[in-house]
N, C-alpha and C. Protein backbone atom coordinates (compact mmCIF):
# COMPACT_ATOMS: atom_id res chain seq x y z
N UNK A 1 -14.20 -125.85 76.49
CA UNK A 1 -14.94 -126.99 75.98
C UNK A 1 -16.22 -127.16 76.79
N UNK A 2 -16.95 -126.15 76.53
CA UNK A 2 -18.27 -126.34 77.01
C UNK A 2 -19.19 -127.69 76.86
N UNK A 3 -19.49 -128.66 77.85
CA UNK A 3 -20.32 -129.89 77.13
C UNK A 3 -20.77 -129.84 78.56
N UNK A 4 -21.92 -131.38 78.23
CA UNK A 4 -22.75 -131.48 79.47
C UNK A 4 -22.14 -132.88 79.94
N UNK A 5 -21.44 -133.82 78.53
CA UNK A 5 -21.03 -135.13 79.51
C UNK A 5 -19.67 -135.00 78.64
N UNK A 6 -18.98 -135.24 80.12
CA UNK A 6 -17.53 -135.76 80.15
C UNK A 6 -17.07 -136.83 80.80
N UNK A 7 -16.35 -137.57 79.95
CA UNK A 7 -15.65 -139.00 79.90
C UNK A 7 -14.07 -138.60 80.55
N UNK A 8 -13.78 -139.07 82.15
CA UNK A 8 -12.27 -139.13 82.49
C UNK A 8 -12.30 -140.57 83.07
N UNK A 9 -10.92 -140.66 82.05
CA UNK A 9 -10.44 -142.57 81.56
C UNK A 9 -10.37 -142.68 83.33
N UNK A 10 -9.97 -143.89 83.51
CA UNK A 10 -9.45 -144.26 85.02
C UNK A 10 -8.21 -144.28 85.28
N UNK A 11 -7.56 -144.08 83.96
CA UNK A 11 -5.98 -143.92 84.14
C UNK A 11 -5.79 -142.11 85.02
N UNK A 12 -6.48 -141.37 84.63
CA UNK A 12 -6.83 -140.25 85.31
C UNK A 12 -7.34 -140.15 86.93
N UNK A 13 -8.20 -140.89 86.78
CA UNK A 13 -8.47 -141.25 88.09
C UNK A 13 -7.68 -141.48 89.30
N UNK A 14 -6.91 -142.50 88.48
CA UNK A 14 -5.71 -143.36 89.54
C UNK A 14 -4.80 -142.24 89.80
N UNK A 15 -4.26 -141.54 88.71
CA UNK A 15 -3.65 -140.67 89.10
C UNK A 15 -3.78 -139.28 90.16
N UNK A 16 -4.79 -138.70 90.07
CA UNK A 16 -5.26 -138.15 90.95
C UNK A 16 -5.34 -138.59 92.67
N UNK A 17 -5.69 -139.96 92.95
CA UNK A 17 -5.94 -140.34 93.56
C UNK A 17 -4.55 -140.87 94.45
N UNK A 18 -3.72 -141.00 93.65
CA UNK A 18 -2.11 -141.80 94.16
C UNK A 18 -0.82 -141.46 94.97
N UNK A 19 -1.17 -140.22 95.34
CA UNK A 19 -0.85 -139.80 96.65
C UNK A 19 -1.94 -139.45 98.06
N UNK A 20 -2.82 -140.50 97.72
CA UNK A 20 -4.21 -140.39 98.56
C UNK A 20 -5.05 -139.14 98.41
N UNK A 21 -5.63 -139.49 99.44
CA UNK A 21 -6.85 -138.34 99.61
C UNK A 21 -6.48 -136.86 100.09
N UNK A 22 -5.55 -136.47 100.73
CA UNK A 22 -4.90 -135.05 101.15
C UNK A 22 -3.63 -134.73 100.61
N UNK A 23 -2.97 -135.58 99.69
CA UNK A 23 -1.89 -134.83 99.11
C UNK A 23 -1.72 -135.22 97.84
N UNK A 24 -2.80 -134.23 97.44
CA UNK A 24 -3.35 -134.43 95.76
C UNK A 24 -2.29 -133.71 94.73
N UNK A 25 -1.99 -134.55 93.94
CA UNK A 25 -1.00 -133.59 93.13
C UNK A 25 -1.38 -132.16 92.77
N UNK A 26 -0.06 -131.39 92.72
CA UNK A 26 -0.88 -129.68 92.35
C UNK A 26 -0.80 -129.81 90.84
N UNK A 27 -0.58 -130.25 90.05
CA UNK A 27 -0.81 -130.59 88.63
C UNK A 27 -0.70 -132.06 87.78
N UNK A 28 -1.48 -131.83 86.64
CA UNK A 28 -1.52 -133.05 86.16
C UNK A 28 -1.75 -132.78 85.04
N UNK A 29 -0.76 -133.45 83.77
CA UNK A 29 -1.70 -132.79 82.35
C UNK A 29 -1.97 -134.24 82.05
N UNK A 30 -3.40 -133.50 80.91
CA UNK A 30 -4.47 -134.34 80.15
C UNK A 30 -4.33 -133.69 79.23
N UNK A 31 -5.45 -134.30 78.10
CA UNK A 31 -5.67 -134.21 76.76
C UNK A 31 -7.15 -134.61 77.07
N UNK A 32 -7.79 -133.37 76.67
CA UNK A 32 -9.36 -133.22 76.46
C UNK A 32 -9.39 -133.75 74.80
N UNK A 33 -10.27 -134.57 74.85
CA UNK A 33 -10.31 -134.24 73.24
C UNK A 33 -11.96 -134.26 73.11
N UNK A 34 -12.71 -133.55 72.19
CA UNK A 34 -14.19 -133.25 71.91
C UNK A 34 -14.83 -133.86 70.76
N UNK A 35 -15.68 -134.57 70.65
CA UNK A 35 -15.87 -135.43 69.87
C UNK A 35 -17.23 -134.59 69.19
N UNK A 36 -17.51 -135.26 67.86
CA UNK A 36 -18.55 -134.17 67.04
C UNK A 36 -20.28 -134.18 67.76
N UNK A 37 -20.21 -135.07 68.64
CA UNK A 37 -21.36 -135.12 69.68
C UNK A 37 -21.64 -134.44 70.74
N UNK A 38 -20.21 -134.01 70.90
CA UNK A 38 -20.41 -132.96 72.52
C UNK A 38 -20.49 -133.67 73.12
N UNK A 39 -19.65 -134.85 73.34
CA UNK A 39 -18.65 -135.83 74.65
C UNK A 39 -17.66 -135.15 74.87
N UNK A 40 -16.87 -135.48 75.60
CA UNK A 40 -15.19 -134.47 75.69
C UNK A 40 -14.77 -135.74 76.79
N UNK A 41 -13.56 -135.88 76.24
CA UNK A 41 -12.52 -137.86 76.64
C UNK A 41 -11.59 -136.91 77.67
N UNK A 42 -11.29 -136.94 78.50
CA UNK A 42 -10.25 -136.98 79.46
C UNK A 42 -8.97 -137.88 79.63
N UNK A 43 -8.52 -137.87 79.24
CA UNK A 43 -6.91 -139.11 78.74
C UNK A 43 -5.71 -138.51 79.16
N UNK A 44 -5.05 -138.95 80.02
CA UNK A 44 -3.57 -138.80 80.43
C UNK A 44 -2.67 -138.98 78.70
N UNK A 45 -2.04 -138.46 78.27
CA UNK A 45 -1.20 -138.05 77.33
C UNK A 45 -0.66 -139.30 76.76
N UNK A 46 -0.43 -140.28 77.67
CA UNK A 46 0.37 -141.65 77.51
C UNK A 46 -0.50 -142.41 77.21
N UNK A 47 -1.58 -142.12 77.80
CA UNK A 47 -2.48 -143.23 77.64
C UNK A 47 -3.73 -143.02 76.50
N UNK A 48 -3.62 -141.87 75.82
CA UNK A 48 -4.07 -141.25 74.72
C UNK A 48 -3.51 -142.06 73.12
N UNK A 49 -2.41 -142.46 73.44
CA UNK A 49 -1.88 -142.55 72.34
C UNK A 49 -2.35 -144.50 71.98
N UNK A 50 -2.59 -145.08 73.15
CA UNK A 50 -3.30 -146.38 72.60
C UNK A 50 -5.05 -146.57 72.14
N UNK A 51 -5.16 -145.01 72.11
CA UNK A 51 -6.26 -145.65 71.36
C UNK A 51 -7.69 -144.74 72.64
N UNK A 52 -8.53 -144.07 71.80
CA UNK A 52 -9.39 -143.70 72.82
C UNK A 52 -10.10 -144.35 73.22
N UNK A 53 -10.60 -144.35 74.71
CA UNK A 53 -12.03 -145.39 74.97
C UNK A 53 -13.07 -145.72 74.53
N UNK A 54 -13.79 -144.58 73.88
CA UNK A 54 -15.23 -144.29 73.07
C UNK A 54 -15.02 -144.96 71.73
N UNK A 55 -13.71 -145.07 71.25
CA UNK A 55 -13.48 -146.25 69.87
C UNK A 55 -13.42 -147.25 70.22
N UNK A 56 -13.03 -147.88 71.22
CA UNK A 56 -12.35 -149.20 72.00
C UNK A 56 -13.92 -149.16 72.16
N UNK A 57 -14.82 -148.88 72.95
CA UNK A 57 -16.24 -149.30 73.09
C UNK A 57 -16.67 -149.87 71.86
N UNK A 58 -16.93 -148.49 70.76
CA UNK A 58 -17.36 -148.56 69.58
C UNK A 58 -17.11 -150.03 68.67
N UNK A 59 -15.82 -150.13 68.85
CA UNK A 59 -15.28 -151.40 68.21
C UNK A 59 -15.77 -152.69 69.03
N UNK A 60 -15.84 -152.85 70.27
CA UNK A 60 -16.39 -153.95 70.60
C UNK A 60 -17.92 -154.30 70.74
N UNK A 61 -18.98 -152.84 70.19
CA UNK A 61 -20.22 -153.15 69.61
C UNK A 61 -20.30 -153.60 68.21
N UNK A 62 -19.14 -153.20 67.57
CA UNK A 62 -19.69 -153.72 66.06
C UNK A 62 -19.27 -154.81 65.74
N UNK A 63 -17.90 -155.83 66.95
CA UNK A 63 -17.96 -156.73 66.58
C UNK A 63 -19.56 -157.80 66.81
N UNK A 64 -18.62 -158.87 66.07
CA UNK A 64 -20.01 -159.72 66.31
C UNK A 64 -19.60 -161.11 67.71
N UNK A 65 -20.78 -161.31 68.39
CA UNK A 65 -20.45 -161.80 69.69
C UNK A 65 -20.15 -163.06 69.76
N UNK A 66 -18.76 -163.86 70.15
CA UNK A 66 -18.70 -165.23 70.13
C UNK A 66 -19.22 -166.09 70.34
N UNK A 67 -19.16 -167.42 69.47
CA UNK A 67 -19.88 -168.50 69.46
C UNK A 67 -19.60 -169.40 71.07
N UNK A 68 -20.60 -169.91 71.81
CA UNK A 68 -20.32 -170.93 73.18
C UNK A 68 -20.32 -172.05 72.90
N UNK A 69 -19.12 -172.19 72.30
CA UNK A 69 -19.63 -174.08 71.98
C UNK A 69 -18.67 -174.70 72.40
C-alpha cells in the first residue's frame, strides 16, 4: 500500500506503547484499509468494526453546528 499519508487510530498507538518504551510488543495485527484518495486508516481489528475515523470526521462536518441558546 504505497501512499504518502497514513492515518494510525490511537487505539494503535496505545497499544504499541503499553508495555512502555523497551518492551514493545513483537507483534500486533491491524487492518490497513486504503481509501480511493490514497489515505490508508490504520485500525486495530476491534476497533475497525465501530466505524472508521475518516467517516466519523466526515459525518461530523456535514452535520450542521448547534444552536447556543
Amino acid at each position: 500500500m504505497k501512499s504518502e499519508d497514513i492515518w494510525i487510530d490511537s487505539t494503535v498507538n496505545e497499544s504499541l506503547w503499553s508495555k512502555g518504551k523497551f518492551n514493545i510488543p513483537s507483534r500486533i495485527r491491524v487492518r490497513a484499509t486504503r481509501f480511493s484518495d490514497g489515505v490508508v486508516e490504520v485500525t486495530l481489528p476491534e476497533a475497525a468494526a465501530a466505524g472508521s475515523v475518516r467517516e466519523q470526521l466526515a459525518e461530523r462536518r456535514e452535520r450542521p453546528p448547534r444552536s447556543r441558546s
